[in-house]
Protein backbone atom coordinates (compact mmCIF):
# COMPACT_ATOMS: atom_id res chain seq x y z
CA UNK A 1 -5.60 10.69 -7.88
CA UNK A 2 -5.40 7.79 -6.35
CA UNK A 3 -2.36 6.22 -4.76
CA UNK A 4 0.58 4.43 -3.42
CA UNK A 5 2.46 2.18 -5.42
CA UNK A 6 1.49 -0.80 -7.34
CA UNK A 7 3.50 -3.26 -10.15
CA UNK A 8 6.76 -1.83 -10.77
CA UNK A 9 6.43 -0.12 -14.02
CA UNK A 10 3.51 1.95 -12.38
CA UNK A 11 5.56 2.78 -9.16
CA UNK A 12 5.83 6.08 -9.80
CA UNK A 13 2.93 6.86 -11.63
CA UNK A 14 -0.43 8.29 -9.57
CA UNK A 15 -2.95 5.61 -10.61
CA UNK A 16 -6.28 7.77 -10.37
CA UNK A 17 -8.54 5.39 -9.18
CA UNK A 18 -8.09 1.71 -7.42
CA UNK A 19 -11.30 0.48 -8.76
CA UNK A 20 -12.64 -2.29 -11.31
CA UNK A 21 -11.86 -1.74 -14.79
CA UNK A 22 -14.46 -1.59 -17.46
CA UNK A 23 -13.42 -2.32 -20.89
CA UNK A 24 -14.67 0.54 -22.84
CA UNK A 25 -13.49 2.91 -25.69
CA UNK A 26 -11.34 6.20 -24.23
CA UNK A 27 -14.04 8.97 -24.67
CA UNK A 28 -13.50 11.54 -27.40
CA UNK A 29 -12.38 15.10 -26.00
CA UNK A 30 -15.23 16.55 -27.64
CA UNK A 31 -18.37 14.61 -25.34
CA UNK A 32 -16.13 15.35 -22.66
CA UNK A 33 -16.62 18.86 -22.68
CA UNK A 34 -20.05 18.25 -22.02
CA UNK A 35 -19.67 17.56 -18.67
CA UNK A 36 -21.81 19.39 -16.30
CA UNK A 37 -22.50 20.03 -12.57
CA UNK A 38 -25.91 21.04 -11.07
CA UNK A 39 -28.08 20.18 -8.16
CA UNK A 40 -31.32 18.27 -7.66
CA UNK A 41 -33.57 19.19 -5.38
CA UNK A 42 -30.22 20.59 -2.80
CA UNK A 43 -28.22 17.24 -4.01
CA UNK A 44 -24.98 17.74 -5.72
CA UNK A 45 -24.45 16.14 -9.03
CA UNK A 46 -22.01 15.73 -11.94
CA UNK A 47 -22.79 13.98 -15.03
CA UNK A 48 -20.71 13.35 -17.54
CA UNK A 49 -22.60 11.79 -20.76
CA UNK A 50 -21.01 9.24 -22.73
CA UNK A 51 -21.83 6.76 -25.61
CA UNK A 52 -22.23 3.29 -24.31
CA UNK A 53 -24.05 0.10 -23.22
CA UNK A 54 -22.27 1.05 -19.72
CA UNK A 55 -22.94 3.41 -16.74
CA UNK A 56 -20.72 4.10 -13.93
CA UNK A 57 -22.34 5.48 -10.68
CA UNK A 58 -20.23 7.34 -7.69
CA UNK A 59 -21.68 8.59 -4.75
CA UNK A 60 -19.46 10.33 -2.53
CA UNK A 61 -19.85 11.13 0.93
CA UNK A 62 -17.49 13.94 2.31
CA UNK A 63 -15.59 14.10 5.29
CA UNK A 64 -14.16 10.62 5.40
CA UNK A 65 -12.08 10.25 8.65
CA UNK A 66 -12.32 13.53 9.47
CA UNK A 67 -15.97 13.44 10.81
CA UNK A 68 -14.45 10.20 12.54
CA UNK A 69 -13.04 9.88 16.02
CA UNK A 70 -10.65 7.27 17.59
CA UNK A 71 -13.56 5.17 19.09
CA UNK A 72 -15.75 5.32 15.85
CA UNK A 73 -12.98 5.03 13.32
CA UNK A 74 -14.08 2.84 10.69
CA UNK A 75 -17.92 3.28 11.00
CA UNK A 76 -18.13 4.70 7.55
CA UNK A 77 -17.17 1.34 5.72
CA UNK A 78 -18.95 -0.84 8.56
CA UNK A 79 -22.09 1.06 8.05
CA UNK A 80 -22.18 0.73 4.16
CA UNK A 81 -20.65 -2.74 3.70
CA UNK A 82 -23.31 -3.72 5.92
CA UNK A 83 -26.06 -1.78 4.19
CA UNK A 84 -24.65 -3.62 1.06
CA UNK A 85 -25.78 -6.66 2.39
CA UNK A 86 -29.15 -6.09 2.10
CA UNK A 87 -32.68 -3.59 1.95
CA UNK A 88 -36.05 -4.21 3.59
CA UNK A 89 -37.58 -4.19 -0.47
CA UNK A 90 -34.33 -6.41 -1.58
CA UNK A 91 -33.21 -8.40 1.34
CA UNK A 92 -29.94 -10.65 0.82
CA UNK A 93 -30.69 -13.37 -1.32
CA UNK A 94 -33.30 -11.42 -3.60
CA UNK A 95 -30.45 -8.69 -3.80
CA UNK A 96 -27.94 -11.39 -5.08
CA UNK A 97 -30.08 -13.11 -7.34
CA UNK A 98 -31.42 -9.82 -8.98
CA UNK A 99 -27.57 -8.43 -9.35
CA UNK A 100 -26.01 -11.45 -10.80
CA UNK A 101 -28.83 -11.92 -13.11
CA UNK A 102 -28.13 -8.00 -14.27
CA UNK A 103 -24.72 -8.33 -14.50
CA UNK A 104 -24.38 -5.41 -11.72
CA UNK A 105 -21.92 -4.74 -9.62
CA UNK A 106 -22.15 -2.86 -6.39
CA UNK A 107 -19.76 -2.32 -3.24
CA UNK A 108 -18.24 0.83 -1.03
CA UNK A 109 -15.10 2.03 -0.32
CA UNK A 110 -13.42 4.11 2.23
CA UNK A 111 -10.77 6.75 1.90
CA UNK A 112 -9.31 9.17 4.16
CA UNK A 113 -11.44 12.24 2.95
CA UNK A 114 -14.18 10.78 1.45
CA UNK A 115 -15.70 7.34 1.57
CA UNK A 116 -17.86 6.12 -1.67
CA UNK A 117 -20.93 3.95 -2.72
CA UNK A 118 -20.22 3.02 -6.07
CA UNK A 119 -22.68 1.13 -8.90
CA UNK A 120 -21.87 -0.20 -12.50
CA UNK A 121 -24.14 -1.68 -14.78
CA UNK A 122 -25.03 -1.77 -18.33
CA UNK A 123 -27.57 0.75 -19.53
CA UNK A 124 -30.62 -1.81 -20.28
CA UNK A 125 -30.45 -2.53 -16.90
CA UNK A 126 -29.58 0.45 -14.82
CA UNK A 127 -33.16 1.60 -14.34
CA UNK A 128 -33.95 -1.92 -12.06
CA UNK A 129 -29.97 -1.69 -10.56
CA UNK A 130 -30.58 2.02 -9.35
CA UNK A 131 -33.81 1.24 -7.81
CA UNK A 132 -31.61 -1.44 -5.85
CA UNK A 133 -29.04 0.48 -5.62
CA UNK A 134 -31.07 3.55 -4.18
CA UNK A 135 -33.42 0.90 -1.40
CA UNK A 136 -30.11 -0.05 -0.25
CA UNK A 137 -28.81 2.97 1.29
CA UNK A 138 -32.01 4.58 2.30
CA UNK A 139 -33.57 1.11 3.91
CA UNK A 140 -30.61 -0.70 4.79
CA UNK A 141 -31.84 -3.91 6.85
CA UNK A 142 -28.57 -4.36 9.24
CA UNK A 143 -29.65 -7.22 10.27
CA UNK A 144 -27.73 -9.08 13.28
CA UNK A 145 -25.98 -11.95 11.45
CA UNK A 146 -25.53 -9.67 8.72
CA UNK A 147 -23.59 -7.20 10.51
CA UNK A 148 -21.85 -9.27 12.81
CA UNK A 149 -20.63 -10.91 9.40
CA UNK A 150 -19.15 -7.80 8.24
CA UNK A 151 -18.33 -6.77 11.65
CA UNK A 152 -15.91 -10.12 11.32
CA UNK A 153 -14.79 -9.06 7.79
CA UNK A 154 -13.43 -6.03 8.79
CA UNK A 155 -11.65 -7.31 11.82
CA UNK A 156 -9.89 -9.92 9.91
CA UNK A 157 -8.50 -7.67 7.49
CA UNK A 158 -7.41 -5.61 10.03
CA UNK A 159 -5.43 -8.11 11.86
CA UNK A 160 -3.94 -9.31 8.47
CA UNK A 161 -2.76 -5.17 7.80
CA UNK A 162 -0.77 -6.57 10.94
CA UNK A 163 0.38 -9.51 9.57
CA UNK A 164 1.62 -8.56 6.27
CA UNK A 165 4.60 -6.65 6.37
CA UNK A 166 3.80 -4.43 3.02
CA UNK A 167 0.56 -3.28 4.92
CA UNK A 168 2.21 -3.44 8.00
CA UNK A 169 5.13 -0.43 7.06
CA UNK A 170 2.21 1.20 5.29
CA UNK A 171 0.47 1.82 8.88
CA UNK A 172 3.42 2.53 10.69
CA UNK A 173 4.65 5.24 7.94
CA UNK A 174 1.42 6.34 8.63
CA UNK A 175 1.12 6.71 11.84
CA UNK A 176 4.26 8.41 12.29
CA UNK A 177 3.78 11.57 9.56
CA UNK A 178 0.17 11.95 10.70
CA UNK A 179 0.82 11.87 14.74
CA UNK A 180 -2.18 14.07 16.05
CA UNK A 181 -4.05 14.83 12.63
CA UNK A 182 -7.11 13.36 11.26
CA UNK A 183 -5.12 10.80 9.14
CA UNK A 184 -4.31 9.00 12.18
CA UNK A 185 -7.27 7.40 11.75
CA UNK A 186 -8.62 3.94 9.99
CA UNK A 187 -10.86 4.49 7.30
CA UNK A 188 -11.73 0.74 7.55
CA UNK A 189 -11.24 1.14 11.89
CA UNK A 190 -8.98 -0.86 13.84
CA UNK A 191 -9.97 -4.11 15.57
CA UNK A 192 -10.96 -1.97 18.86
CA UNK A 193 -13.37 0.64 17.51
CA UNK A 194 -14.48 -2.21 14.99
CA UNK A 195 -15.46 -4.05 18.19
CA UNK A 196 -17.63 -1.33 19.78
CA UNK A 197 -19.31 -0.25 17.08
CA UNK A 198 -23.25 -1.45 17.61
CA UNK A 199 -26.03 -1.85 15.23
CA UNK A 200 -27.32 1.26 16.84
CA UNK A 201 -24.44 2.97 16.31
CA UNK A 202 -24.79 2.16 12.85
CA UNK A 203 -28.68 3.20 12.24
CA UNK A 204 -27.67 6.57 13.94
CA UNK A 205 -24.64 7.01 11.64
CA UNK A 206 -26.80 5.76 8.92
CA UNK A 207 -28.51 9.70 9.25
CA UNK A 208 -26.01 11.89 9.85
CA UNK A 209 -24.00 10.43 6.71
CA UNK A 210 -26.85 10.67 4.15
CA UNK A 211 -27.14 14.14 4.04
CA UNK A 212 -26.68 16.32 1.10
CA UNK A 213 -24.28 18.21 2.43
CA UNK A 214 -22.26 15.46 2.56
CA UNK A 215 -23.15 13.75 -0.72
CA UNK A 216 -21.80 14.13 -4.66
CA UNK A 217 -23.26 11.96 -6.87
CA UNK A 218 -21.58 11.44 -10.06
CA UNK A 219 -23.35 9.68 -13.18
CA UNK A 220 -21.45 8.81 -16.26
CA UNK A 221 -23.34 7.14 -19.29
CA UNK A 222 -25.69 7.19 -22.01
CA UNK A 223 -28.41 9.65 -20.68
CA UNK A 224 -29.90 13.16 -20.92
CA UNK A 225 -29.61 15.35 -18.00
CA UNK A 226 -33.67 14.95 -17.34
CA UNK A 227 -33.20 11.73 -17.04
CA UNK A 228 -30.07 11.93 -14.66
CA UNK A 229 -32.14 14.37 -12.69
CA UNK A 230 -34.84 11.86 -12.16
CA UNK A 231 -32.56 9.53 -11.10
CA UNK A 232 -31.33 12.06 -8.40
CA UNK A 233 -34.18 12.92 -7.22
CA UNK A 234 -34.56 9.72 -5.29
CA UNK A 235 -32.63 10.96 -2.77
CA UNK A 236 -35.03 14.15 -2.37
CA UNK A 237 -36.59 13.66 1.21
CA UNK A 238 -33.12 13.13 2.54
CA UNK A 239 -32.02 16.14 4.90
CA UNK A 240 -29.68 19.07 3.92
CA UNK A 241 -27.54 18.54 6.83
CA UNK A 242 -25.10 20.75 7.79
CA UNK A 243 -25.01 24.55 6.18
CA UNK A 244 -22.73 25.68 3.36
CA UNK A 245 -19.32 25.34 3.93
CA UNK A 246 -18.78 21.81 5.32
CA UNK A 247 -15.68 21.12 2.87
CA UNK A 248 -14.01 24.56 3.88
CA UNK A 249 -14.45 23.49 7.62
CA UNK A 250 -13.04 19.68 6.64
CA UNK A 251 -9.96 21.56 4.81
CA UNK A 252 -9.67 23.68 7.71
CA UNK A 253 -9.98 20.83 10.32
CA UNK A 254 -7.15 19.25 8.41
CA UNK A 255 -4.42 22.09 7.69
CA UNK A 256 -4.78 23.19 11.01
CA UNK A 257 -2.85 20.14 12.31
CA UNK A 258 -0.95 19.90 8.90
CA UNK A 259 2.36 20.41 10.47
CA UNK A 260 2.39 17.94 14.00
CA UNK A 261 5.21 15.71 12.39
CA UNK A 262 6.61 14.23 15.66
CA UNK A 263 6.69 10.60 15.34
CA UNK A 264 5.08 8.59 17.75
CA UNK A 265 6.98 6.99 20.87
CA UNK A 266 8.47 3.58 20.72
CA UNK A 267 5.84 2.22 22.45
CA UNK A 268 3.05 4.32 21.14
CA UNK A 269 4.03 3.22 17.72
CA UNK A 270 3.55 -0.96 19.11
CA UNK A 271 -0.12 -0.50 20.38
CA UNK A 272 -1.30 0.92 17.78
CA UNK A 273 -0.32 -1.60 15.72
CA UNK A 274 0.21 -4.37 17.40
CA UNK A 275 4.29 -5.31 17.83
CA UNK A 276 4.95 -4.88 21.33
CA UNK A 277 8.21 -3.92 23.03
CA UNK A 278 10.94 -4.27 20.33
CA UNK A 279 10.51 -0.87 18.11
CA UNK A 280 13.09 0.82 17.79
CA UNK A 281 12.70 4.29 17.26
CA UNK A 282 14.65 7.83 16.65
CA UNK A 283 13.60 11.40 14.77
CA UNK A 284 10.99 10.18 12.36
CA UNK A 285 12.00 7.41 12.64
CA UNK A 286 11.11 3.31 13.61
CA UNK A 287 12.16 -0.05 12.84
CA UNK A 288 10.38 -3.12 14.14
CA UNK A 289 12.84 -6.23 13.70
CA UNK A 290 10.65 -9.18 12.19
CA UNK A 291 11.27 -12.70 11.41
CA UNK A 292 11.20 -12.54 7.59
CA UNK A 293 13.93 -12.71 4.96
CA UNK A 294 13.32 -8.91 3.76
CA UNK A 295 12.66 -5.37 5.38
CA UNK A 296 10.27 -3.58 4.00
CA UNK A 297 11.29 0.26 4.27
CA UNK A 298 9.13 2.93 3.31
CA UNK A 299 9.84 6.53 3.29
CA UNK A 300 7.27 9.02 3.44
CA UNK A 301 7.23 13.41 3.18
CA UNK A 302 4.69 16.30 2.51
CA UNK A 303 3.54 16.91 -0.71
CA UNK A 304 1.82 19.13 -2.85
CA UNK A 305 -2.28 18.15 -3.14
CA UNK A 306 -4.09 18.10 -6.05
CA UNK A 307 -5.01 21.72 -6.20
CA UNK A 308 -1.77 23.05 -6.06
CA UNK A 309 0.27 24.08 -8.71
CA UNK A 310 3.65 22.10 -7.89
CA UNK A 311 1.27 18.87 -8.30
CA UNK A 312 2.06 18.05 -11.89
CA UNK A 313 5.54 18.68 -11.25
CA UNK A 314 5.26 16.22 -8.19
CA UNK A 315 3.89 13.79 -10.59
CA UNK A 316 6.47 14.00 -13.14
CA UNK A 317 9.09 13.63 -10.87
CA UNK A 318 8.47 10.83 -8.20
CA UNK A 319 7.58 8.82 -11.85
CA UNK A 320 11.05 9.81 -13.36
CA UNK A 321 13.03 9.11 -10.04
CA UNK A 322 10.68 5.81 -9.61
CA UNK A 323 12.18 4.27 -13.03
CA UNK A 324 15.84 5.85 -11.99
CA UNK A 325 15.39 3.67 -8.50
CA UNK A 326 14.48 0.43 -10.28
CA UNK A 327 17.27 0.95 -12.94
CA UNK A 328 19.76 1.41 -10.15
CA UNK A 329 18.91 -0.40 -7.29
CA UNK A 330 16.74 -3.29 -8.96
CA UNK A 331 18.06 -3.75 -12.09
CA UNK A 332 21.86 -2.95 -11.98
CA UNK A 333 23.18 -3.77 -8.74
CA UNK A 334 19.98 -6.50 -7.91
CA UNK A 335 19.85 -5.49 -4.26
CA UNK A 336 15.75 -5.03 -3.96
CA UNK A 337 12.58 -7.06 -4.82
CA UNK A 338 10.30 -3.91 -5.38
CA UNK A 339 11.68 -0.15 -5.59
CA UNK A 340 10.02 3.00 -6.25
CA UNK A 341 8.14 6.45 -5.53
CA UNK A 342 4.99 7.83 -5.59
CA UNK A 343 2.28 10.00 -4.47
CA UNK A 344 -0.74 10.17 -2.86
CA UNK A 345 -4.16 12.53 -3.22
CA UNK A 346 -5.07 13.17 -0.14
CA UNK A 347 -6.26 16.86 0.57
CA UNK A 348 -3.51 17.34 3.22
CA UNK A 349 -0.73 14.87 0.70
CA UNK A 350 2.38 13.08 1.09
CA UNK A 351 5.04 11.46 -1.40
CA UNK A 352 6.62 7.75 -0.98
CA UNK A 353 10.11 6.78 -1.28
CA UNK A 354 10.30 2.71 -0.59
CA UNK A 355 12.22 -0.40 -1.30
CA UNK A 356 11.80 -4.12 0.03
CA UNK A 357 15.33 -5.42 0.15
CA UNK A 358 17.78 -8.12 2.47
CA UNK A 359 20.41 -5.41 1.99
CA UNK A 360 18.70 -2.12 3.38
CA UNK A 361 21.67 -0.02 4.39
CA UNK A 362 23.28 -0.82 1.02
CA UNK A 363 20.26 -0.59 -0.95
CA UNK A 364 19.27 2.93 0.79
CA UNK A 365 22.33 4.41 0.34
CA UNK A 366 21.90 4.23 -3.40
CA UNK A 367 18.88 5.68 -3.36
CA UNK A 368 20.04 8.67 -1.50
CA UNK A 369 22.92 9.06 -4.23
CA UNK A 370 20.33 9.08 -6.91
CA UNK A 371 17.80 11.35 -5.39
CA UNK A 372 20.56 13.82 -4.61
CA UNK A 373 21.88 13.38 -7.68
CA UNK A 374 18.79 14.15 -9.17
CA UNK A 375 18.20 17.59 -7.11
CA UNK A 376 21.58 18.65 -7.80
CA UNK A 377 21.83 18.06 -11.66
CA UNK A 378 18.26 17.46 -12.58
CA UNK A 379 16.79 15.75 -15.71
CA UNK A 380 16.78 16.24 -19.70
CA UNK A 381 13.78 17.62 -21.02
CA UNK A 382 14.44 14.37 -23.16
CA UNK A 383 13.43 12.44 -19.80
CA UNK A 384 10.60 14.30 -18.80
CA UNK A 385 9.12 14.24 -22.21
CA UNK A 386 9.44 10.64 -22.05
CA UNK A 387 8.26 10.83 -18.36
CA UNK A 388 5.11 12.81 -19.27
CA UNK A 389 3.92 10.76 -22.82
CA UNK A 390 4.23 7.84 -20.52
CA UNK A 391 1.99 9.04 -17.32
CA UNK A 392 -0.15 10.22 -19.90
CA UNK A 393 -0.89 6.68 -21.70
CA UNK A 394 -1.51 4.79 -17.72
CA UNK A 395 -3.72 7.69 -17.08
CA UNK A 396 -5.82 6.92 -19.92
CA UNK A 397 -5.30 3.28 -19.78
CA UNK A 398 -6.39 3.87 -16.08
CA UNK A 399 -9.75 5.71 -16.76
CA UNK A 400 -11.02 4.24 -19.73
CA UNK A 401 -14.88 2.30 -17.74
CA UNK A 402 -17.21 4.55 -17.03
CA UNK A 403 -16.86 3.59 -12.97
CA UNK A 404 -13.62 4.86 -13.11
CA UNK A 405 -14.38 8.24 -14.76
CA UNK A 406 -17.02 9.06 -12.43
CA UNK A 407 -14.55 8.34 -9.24
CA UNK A 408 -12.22 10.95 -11.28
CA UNK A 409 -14.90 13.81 -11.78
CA UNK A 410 -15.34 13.26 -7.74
CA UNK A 411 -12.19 12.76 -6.52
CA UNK A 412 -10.82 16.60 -8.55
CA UNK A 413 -14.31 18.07 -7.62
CA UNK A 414 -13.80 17.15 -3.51
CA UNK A 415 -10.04 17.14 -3.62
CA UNK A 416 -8.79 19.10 -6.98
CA UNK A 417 -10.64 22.19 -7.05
CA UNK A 418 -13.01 21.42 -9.23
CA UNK A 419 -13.94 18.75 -11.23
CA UNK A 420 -13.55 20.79 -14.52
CA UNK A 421 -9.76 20.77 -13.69
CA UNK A 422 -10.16 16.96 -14.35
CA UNK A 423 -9.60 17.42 -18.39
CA UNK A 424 -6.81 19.77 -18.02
CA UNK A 425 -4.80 17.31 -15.99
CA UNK A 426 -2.94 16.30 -19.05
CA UNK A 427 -2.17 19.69 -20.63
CA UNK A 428 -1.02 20.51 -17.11
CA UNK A 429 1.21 17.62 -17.68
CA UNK A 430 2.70 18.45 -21.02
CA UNK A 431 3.43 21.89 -19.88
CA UNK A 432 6.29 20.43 -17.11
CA UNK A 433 9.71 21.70 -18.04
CA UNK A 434 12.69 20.05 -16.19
CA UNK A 435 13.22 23.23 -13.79
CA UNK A 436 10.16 22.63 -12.48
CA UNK A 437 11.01 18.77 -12.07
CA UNK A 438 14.26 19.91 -9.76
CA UNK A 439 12.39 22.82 -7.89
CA UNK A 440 9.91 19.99 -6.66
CA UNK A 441 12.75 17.51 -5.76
CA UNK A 442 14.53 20.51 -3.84
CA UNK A 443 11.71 22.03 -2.37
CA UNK A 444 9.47 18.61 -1.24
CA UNK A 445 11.97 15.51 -1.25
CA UNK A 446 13.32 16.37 2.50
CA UNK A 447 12.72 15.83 6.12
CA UNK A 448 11.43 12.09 5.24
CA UNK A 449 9.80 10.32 7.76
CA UNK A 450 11.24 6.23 7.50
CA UNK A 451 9.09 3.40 8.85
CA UNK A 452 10.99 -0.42 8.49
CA UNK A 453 9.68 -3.70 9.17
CA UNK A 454 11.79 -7.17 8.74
CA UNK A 455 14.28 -9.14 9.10
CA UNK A 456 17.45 -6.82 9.26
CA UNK A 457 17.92 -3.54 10.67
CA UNK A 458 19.35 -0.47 9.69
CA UNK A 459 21.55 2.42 10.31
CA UNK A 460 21.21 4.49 6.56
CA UNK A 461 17.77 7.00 6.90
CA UNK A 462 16.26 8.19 3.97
C-alpha cells in the first residue's frame, strides 16, 4: 500500500498506489475472484481478467535497494529510465511517434523493495504496445546523449529533494530511523552514486536485473490466460537467476538490521544531505534551522507491514488520529498549514506523525495531547465505523484503472503475503473493533524518531 501523506483529507489514509489514474468502472467482486497466479516458462505471473477497452501492465523487479549498495544506489531507476528512452527495433523518435499515436503510456518507478516497469494501453492496441514495450527492456539502446540526459534528470531532482523542505524532512526522517539498514539507501541514488554510474555499469546491471527470479509480471485486462501466457513468454530466453528463495533472503537481509535505530551524528546527518554545520541534533532527533517562514516537522516510528495482523488496525488508526490532528491543530486553533498521519508499505514499515507550522512547539504539543488522549481513552466504534466506510471508498476510488490494480496484485504478492490477500483487505477492514484501534496506538505510536527543517526551532519532541 502505497504511502506517505498526500491532500489533507487523505492524510491518514494508505493510498495503495502513486500511479496514473485510469477512469474505469470498479470491477465486480465476482471477475475478481478469477484472479490467478502461474508461471511461464520459470516467469512469475498474475493476471487478473477484467472487462474493458483497457489493460494495465506491471512488471516488478524484486529486491529494490536491497540488492543496491551506497556507490550504486539508484542504478535501478537510471538503468530503466534510460532503457525507456529507446530500443535498437524502436529507437527514440520511432518509440514516441508509435506511443502517442497508440495512446500508450509507458515509464518506471523505483521503490525501496521493488522497482517497476509499468505499461497501459487500450486493448486494440496492446498487441503493437507490448511488442514495444517488451524490445525496450530486452534491447535497450543506452545511447550516450540519451543517458547522460537521464543521468542529468536524476541529478536535478535530487538536488531539488534538497531544496524543498517537504522532501527535504522526508530524507532526513529517513535517514535517521533507517541508520545502517538497507533503507538508507536512494531508490532514485543521490547526486554522487548518480555521478559514477557508467553506461557499462548500466549494460551489466541491465543482466543481473532481468532475471526471473527477480521478475512478477502482472497483467490486468480483457484476455484469456493463453493469450496472457503468450504474452509472457517473450521474456522466455531470459535467465532464471538466482535459486528459490531470493525474497526470503531480501526479508532476511532486511529484519536482520530491523532494529539499528540510532540516529545519525550531527554531521553525518549534513553530508548526506547536503546542510552543512548547523544541525542540531539529540536522541532521534535533528533540526536543521532554514530560512523559510515554516518548519516542516515530521515524526516517524515502526510499524506493522502489510502481512501482519496489527496492519488493518494501523490503518484505521493513523486515518482516525489524522482527521483528529487536522480538527485540532488545523482547524480549531489554526496553528498548521498541513497536519496528519500515515503509513507506509514497506516490508520492514514505519508510521508518520507530521505537521508544517510557524508555531512548532505550540502546535506539537497539541498533538501529543491528542495522541495520548487517544491511547488512554480510545475511540467509539461510532468513529471507527466512520473511519473504516471512509478508507474503504479512497481505496476503491484509488484502484479503480486497470494500471493501478495490477501495482496492487504486486505490491500484496511481494510485500502482503500473497496477492490473494489483496481482496480481503476490506473485510479485514470492517472487522476492526476500537480495542484493536487503542492496542495499536499503545503498542506502535512510541519511541518516535523527529526530523525538522525551517525557519524556527524547537524544544517539544514528538
Amino acid at each position: 500500500m502505497k504511502m506517505d501523506m498526500k491532500e489533507r483529507k487523505f492524510a491518514g489514509i494508505l493510498v495503495l498506489v502513486l500511479f496514473i489514474m485510469v477512469i474505469q468502472p470498479v470491477i465486480p467482486v465476482e471477475s475478481q475472484q478469477e484472479t490467478r497466479m502461474f508461471e511461464v516458462d520459470g516467469l512469475r505471473v498474475i493476471f487478473k481478467p477484467v472487462a474493458g477497452e483497457t489493460v494495465g501492465v506491471q512488471l516488478f523487479f524484486d529486491g529494490g535497494v536491497t540488492k543496491q549498495t551506497e556507490e550504486n544506489q539508484g542504478i535501478d531507476a537510471f538503468l530503466l529510465s534510460a532503457s525507456m528512452r529507446g530500443s535498437e527495433k524502436y529507437p527514440k523518435e520511432k518509440l514516441i511517434s508509435e506511443v502517442t499515436k497508440m495512446g500508450t503510456a509507458m515509464g518506471a518507478d523505483a521503490y525501496y523493495d521493488y522497482t517497476t516497469a509499468y505499461m497501459r494501453s487500450v486493448k486494440k492496441n496492446f498487441e503493437s504496445s507490448w511488442n514495444m514495450f517488451v524490445d525496450i527492456l530486452l534491447n535497450p539502446l543506452l545511447e550516450e546523449d540519451e543517458v547522460e540526459l537521464v543521468r542529468s534528470q536524476l541529478i536535478s531532482a535530487a538536488r531539488q529533494k534538497r531544496d524543498s523542505p517537504d522532501s527535504y524532512v522526508v530524507d532526513l526522517a529517513n535517514s535517521l530511523l533507517y541508520e545502517g539498514h538497507p533503507y538508507a539507501l536512494d531508490p532514485y541514488g543521490v547526486e554522487e552514486s548518480l555521478r559514477n554510474i557508467t553506461i557499462e555499469d548500466l549494460i551489466n546491471h541491465n543482466g543481473e536485473l532481468l532475471t526471473k527470479s527477480r521478475m512478477l509480471l502482472v497483467i490486468v485486462g480483457d484476455f484469456t490466460q493463453r493469450e496472457v501466457e503468450r504474452y509472457a513468454s517473450a521474456f522466455a530466453s531470459l535467465p532464471e537467476g538466482e535459486e528459490e528463495g531470493l525474497l526470503n533472503r531480501i526479508v532476511e537481509k532486511i529484519m536482520e538490521t530491523s532494529r539499528r535505530l540510532l540516529p545519525r551524528t550531527s554531521q553525518e546527518c549534513s553530508n548526506l544531505l547536503g546542510r552543512a554545520e548547523t544541525a542540531e541534533t539529540g536522541e532521534k532527533f535533528v533540526y536543521v534551522p532554514l530560512e523559510i517562514p515554516n518548519t516542516y516537522v515530521r515524526g516517524v516510528f515502526r510499524a506493522p507491514g502489510m502481512d501482519d495482523p496489527d496492519y488493518y488496525a494501523a490503518c484505521i488508526a493513523l486515518d482516525i488520529l489524522s482527521d483528529t490532528l487536522w480538527e485540532e491543530v488545523r482547524t480549531k486553533r489554526n496553528m498548521a498549514y498541513s497536519v496528519g498521519s500515515g503509513l507506509s508499505s514497506r516490508r520492514d514499515n514505519y508510521g508518520i506523525v507530521t505537521v508544517t507550522t510557524n508555531t512548532p512547539d505550540e502546535a506539537l504539543n497539541v498533538m501529543k495531547s491528542v495522541i495520548e488522549k487517544m491511547k488512554s481513552e480510545g475511540v467509539s466504534a461510532e468513529r471507527v465505523e466512520e473511519a473504516v466506510n471512509g478508507y474503504i471508498t479512497s481505496f476503491y476510488l484509488s484502484n479503480e484503472g486497470t494500471l493501478s490494480q495490477a501495482y496492487l496484485l504486486g505490491l500484496w504478492e511481494l510485500n502482503g503475503g500473497g496477492w490473494e490477500k489483496s481482496f480481503e483487505f476490506v473485510d479485514n477492514l470492517r472487522k476492526i473493533k476500537p480495542e484493536a484501534v487503542k492496542d495499536f496506538l499503545n503498542t506502535y505510536l512510541k519511541d518516535i524518531t523527529t526530523a525538522a527543517v525551517g525557519g524556527q526551532s524547537l524544544s517539544v519532541k514528538l
